[in-house]
C-alpha atoms as a PDB file:
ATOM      1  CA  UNK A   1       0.000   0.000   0.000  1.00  0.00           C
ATOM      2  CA  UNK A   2       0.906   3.517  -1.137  1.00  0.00           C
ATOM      3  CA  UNK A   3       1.114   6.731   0.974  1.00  0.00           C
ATOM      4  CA  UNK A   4      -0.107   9.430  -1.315  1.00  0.00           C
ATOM      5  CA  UNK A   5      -1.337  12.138   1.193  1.00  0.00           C
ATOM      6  CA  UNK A   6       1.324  12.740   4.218  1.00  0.00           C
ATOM      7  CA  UNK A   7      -0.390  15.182   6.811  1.00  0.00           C
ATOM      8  CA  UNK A   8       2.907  16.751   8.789  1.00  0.00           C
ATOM      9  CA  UNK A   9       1.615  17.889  12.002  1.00  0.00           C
ATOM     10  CA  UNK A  10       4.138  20.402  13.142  1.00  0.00           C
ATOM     11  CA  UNK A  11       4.379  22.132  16.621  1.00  0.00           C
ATOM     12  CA  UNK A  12       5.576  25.922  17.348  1.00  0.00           C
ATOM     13  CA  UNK A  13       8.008  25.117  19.612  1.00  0.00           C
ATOM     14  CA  UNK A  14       9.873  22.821  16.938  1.00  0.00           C
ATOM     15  CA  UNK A  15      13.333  23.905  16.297  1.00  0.00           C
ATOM     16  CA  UNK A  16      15.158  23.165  13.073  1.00  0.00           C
ATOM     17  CA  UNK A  17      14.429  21.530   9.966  1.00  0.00           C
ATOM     18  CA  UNK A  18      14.432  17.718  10.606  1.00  0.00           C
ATOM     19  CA  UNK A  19      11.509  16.811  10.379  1.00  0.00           C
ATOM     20  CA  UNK A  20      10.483  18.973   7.258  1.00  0.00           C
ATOM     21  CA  UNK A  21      13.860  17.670   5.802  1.00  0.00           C
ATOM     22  CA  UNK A  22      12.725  14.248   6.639  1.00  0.00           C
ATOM     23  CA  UNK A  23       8.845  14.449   5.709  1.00  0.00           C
ATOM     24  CA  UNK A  24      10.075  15.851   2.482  1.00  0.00           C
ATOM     25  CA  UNK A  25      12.482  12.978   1.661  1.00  0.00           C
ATOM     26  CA  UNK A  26       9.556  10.307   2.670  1.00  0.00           C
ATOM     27  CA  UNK A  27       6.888  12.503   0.609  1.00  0.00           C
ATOM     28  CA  UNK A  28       9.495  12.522  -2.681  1.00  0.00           C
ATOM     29  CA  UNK A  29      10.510   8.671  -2.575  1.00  0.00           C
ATOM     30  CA  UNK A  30       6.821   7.808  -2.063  1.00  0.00           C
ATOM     31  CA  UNK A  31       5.132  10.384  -4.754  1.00  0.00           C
ATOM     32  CA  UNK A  32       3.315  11.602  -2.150  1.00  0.00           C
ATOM     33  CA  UNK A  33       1.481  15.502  -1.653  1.00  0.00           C
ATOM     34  CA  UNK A  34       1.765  16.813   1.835  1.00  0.00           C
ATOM     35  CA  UNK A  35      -0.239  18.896   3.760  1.00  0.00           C
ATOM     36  CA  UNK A  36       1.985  20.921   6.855  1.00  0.00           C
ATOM     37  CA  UNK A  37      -0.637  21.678   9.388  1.00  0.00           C
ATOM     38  CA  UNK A  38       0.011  23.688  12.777  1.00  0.00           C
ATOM     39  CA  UNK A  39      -2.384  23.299  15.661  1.00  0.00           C
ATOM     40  CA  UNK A  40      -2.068  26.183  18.337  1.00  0.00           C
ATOM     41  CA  UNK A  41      -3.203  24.144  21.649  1.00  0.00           C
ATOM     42  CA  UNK A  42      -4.635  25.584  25.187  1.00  0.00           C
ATOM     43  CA  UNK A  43      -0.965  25.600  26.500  1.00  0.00           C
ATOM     44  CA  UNK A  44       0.058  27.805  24.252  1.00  0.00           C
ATOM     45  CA  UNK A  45      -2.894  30.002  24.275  1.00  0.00           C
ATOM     46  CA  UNK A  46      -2.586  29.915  28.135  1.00  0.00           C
ATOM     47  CA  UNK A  47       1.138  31.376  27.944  1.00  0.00           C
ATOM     48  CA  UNK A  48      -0.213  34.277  26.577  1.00  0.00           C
ATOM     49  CA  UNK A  49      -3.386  34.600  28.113  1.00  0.00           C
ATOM     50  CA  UNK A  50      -0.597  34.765  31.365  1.00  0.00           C
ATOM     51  CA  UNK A  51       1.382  37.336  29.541  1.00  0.00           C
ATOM     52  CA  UNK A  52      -2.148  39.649  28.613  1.00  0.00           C
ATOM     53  CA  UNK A  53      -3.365  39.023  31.767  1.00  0.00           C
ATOM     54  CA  UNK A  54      -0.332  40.618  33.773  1.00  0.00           C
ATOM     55  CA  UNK A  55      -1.144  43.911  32.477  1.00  0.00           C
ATOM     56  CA  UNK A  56      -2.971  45.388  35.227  1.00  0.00           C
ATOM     57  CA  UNK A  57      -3.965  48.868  34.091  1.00  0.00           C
ATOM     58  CA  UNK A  58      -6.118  47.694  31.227  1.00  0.00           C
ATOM     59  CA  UNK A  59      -9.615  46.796  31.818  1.00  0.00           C
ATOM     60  CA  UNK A  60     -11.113  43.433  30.928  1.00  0.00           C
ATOM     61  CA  UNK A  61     -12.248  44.853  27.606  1.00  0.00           C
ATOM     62  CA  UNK A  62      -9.034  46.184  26.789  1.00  0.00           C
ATOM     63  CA  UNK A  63      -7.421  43.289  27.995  1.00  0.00           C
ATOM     64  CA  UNK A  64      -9.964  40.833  25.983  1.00  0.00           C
ATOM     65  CA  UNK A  65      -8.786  43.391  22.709  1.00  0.00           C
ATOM     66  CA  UNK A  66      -5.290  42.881  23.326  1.00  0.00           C
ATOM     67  CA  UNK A  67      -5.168  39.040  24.054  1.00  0.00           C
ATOM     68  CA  UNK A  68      -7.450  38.563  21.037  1.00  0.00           C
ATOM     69  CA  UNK A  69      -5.143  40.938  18.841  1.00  0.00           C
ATOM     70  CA  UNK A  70      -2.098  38.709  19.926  1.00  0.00           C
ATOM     71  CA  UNK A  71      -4.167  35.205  19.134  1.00  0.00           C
ATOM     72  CA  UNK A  72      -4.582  36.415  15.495  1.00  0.00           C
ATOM     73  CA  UNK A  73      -1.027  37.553  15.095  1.00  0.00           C
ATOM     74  CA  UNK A  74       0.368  34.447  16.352  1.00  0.00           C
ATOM     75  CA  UNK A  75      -2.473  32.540  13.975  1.00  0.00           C
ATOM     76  CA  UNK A  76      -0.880  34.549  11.232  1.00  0.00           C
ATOM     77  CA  UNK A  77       3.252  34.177  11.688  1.00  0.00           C
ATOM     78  CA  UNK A  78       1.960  30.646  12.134  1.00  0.00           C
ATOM     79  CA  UNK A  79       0.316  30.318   8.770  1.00  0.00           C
ATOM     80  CA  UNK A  80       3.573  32.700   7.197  1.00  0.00           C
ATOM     81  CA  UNK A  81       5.790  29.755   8.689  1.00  0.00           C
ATOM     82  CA  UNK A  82       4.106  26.849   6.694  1.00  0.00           C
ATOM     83  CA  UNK A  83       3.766  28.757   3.958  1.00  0.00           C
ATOM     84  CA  UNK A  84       7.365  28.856   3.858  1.00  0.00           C
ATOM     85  CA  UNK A  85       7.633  24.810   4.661  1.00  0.00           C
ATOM     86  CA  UNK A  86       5.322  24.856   1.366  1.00  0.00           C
ATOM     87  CA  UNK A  87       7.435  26.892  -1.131  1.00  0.00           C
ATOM     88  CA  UNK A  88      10.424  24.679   0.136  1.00  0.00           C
ATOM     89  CA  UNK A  89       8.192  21.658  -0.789  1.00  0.00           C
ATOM     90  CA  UNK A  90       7.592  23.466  -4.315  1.00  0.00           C
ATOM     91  CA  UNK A  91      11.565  23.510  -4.283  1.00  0.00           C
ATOM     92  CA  UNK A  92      11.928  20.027  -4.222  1.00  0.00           C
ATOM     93  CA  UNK A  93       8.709  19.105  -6.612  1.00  0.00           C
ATOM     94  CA  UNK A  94       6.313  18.454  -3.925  1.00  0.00           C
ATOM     95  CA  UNK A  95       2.871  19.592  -3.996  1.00  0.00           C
ATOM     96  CA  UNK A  96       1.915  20.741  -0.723  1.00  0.00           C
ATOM     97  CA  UNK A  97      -0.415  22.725   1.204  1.00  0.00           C
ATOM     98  CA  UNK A  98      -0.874  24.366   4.763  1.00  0.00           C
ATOM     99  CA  UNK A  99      -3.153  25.187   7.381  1.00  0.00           C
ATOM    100  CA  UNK A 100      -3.128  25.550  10.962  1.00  0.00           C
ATOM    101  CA  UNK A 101      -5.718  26.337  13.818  1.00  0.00           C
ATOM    102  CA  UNK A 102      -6.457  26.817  17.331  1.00  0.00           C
ATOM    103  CA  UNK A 103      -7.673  23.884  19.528  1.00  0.00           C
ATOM    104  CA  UNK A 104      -7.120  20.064  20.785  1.00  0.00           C
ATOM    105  CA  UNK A 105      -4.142  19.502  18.449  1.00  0.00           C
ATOM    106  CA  UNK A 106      -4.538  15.800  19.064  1.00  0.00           C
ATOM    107  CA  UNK A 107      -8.138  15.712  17.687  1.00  0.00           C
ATOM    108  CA  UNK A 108      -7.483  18.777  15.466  1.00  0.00           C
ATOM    109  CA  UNK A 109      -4.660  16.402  13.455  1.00  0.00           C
ATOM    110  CA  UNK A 110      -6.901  13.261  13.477  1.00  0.00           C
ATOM    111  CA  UNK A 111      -9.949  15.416  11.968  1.00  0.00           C
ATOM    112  CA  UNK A 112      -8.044  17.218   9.378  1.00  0.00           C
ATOM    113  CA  UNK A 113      -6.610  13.967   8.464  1.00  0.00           C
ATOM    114  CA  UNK A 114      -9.894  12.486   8.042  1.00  0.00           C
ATOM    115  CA  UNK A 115     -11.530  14.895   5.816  1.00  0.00           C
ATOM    116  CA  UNK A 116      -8.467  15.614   3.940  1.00  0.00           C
ATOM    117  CA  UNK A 117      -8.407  12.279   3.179  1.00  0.00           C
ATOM    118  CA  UNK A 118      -4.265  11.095   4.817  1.00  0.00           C
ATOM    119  CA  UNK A 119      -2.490   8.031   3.949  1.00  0.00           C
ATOM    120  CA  UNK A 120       0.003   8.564   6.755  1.00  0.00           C
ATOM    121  CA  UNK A 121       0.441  11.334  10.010  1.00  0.00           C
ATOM    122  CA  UNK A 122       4.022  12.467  10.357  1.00  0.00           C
ATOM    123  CA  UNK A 123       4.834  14.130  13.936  1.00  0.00           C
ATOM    124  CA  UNK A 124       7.862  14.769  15.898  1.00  0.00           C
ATOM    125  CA  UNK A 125       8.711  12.952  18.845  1.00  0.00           C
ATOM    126  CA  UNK A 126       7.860  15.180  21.911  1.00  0.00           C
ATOM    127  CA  UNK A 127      10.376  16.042  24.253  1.00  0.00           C
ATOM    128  CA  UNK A 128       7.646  16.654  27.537  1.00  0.00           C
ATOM    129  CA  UNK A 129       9.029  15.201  30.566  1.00  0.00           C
ATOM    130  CA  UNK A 130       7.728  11.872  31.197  1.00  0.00           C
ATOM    131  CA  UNK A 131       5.905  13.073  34.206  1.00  0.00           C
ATOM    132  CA  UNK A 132       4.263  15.896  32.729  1.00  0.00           C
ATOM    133  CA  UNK A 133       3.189  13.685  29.820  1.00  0.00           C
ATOM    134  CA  UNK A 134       1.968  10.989  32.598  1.00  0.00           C
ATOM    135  CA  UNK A 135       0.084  13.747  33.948  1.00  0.00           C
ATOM    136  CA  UNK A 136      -1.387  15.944  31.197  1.00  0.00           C
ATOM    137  CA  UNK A 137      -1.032  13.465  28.536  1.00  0.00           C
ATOM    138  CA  UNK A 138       0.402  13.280  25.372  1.00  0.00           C
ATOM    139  CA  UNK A 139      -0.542  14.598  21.660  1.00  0.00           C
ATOM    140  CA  UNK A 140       0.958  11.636  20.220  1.00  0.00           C
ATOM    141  CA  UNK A 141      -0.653   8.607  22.413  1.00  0.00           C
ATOM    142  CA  UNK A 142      -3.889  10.187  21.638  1.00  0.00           C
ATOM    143  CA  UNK A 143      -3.497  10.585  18.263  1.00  0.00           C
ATOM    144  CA  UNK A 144      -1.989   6.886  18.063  1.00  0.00           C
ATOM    145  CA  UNK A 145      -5.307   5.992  19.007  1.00  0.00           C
ATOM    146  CA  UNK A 146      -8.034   7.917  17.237  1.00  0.00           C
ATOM    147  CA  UNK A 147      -6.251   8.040  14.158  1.00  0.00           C
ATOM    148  CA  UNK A 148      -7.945   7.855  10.991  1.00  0.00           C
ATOM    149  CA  UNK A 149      -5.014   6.087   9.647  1.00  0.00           C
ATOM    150  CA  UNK A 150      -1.294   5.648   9.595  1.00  0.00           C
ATOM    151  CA  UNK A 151       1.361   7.089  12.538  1.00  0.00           C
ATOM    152  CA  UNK A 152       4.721   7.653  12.249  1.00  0.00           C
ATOM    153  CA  UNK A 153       7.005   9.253  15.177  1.00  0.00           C
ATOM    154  CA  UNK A 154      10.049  10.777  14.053  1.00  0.00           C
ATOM    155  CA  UNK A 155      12.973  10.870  16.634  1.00  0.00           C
ATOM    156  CA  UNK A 156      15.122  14.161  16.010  1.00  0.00           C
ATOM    157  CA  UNK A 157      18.936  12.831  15.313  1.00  0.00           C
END
């Protein structure tokens, strides 16, 4: 069996290229199109809900302006960024595509991946803390289990 649509789920926090270099290699030896898609979770959004939220001489209306404001410019860069993970697909002769959102990124990836129709998930490995992941949980277990098909971790070298 084929993989001819390869949803990359990427995360904000990743650092370097591996696993674009890596998802692009797999998506060129397979003759697969890729779709990069970003999903901004709650513990993101909570970092800067902390960050609006320190600003005591606003009111809440001010306050609700401001941390809205920053969710929709952190939406955008986010949507610049895998635009630029899609031109370097173009680059190599890939067809790809991006999107990201706000939300559940475990059920977020396994939705998109449904309607969009993926062969295969690519994700990083996460580098939580065991505990915290014990505690909290983690992206990858859940979406290990509800998704629509295929799974693969990559480990950064």
């Amino acid at each position: 069996m084929g993989y001819r649509k390869v949803l990359v789920a990427v995360h904000v926090q990743d650092k370097g290229t591996a696993l674009l270099d890596e998802s692009l290699d797999l998506a060129a030896a397979l003759g697969a199109e890729v779709m990069f898609f970003c999903c901004i979770g709650q513990e993101t959004l909570t970092e800067a809900d902390d960050r609006v939220a320190t600003v005591s001489e606003l009111d809440m209306q001010d306050s609700q302006r401001a941390h809205d404001r920053q969710r929709q410019d952190q939406l955008t860069h986010v949507h610049s960024w895998l635009q630029s993970m899609v031109k370097v697909a173009a680059d190599r002769g890939i067809t790809a595509e991006a999107d990201a959102e706000e939300g559940e990124p475990a059920r977020s990836i396994c939705s998109l991946a449904s309607h969009w129709g993926a062969d295969l998930i690519v994700v990083g490995h996460s580098s939580r803390h065991p505990l915290k992941a014990l505690l909290i949980g983690n992206t990858n277990v859940r979406m290990l289990r509800e998704a629509p098909c295929a799974v693969l971790v990559m480990k950064n070298r």
